[in-house]
N, C-alpha and C. Protein backbone atom coordinates (compact mmCIF):
# COMPACT_ATOMS: atom_id res chain seq x y z
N UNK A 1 0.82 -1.20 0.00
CA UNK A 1 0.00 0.00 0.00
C UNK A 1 0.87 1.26 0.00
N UNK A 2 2.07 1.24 0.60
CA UNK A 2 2.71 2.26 0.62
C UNK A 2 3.48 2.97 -0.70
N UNK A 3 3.33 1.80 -1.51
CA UNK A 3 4.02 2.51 -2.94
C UNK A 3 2.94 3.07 -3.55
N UNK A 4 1.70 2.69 -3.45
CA UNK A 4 0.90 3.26 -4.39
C UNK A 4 0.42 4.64 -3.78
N UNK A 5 1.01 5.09 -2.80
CA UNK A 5 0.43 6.06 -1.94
C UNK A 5 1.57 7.09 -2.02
N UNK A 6 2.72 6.42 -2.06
CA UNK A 6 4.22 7.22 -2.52
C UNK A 6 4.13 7.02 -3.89
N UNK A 7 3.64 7.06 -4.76
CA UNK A 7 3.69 6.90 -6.11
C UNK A 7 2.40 8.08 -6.74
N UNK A 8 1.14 8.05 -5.99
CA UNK A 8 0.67 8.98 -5.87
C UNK A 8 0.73 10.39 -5.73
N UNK A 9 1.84 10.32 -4.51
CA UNK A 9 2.26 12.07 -4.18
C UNK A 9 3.32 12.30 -4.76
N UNK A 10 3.74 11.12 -5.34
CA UNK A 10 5.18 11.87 -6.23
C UNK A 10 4.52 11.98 -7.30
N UNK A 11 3.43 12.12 -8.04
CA UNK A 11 2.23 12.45 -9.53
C UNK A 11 2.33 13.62 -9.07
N UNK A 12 1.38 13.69 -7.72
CA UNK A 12 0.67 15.24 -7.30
C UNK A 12 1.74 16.19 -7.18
N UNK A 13 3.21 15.90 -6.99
CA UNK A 13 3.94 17.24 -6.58
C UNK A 13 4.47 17.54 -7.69
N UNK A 14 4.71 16.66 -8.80
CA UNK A 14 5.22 17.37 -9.56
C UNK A 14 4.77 18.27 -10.74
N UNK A 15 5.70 19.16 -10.67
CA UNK A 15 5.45 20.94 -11.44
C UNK A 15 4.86 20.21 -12.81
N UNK A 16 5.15 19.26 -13.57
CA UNK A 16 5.09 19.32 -15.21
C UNK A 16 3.33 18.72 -15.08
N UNK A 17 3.26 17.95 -14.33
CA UNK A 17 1.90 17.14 -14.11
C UNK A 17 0.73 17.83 -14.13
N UNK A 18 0.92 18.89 -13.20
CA UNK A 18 0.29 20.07 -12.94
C UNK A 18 -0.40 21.00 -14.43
N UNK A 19 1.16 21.48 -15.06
CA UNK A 19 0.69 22.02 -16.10
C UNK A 19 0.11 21.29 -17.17
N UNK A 20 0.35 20.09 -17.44
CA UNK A 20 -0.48 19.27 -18.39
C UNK A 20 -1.57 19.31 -17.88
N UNK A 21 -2.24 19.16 -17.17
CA UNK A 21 -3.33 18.62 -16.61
C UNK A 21 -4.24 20.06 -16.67
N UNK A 22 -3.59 21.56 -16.67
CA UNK A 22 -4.34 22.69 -16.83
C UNK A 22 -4.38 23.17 -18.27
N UNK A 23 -3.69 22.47 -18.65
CA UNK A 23 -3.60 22.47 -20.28
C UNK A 23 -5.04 22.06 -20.62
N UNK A 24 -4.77 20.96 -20.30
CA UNK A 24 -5.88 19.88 -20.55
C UNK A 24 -7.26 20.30 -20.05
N UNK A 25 -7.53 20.91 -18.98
CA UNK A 25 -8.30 21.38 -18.65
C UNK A 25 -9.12 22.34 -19.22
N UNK A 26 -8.25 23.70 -19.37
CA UNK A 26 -8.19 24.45 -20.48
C UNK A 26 -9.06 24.28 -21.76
N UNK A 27 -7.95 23.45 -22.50
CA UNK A 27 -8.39 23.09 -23.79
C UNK A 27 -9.88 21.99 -23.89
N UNK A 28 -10.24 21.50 -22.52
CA UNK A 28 -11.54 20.76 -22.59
C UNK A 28 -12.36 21.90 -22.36
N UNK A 29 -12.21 22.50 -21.45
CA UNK A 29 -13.37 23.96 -21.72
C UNK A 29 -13.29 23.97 -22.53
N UNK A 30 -12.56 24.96 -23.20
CA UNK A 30 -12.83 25.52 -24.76
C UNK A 30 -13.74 24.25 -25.65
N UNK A 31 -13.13 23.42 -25.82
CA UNK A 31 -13.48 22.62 -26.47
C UNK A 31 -15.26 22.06 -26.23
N UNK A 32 -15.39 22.42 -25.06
CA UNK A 32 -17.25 22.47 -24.61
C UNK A 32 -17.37 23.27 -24.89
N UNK A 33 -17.22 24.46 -25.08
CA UNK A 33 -17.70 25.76 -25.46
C UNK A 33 -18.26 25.73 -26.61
N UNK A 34 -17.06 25.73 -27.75
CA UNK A 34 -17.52 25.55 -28.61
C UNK A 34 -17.55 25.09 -30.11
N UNK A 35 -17.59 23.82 -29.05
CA UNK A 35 -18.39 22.49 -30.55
C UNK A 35 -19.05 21.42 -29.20
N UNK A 36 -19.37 20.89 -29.63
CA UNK A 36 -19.98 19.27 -28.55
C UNK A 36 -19.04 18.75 -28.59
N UNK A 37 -18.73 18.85 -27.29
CA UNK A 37 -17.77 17.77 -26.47
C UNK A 37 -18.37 16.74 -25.45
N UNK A 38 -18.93 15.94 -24.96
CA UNK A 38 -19.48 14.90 -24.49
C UNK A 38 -18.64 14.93 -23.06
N UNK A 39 -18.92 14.34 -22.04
CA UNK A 39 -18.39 13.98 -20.92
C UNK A 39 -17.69 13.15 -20.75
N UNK A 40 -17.68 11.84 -21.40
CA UNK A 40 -17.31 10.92 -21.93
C UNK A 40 -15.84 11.45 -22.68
N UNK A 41 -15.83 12.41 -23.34
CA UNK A 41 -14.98 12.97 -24.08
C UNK A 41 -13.54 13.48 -23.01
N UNK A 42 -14.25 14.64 -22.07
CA UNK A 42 -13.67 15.22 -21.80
C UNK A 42 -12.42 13.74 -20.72
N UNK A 43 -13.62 13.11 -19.89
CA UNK A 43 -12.75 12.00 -19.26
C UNK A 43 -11.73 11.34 -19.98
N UNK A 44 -11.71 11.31 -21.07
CA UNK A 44 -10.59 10.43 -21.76
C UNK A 44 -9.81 11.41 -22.07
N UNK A 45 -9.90 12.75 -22.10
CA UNK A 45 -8.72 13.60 -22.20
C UNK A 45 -7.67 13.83 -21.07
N UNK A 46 -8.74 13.84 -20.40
CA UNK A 46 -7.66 13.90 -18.86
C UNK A 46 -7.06 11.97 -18.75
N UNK A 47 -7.74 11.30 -18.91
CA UNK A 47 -6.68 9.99 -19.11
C UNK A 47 -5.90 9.59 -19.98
N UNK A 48 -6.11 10.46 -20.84
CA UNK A 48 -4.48 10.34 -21.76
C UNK A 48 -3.96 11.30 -21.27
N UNK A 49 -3.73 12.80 -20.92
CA UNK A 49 -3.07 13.41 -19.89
C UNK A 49 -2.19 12.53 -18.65
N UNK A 50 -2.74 11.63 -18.03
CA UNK A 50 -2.42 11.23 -16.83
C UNK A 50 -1.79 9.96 -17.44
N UNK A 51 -2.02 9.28 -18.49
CA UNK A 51 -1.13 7.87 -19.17
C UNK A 51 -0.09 8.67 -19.50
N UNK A 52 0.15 10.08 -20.15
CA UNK A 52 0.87 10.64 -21.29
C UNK A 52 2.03 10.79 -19.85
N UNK A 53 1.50 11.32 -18.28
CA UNK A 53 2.37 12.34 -17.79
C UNK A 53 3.28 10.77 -16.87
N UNK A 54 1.98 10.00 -16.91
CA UNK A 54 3.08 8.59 -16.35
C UNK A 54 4.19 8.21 -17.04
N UNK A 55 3.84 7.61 -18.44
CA UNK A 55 4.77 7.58 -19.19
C UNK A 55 5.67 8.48 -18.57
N UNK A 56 6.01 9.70 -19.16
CA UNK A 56 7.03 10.75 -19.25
C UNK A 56 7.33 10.62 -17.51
N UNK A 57 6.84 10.50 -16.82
CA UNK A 57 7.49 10.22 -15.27
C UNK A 57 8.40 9.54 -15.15
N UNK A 58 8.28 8.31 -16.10
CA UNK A 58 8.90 6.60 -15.78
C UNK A 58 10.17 6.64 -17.05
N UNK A 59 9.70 7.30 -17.95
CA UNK A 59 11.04 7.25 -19.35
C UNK A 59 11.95 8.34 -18.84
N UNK A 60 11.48 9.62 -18.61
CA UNK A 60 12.35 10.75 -18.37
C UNK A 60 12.28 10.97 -16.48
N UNK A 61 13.02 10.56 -15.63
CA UNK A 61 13.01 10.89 -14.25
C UNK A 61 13.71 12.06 -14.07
């Protein structure tokens, strides 16, 4: 339990994670704004965000 909990807060602290993820955020507003974006939609943006920022956690330390 303890790695997935230390594996966790080492996601949450880091600076690059952060900005992807407001990127992402960002660009899913807009992107509801304006055209149809689905909910469904927006969730899989933020999970390729969070696959994209693992990856890059685990290749580039």
């Amino acid at each position: 339990m303890k790695p997935i909990v230390k594996g966790i807060k080492n996601y949450f602290s880091d600076k690059k994670n952060r900005i992807v993820h407001v990127i992402a955020g960002i660009s899913g507003l807009l992107a509801s704004l304006f055209s149809l974006m689905g909910f469904y939609d927006r969730i899989l943006l933020f999970a390729v965000a969070i696959c994209f920022n693992v990856v890059r956690m685990r290749m580039m330390p």
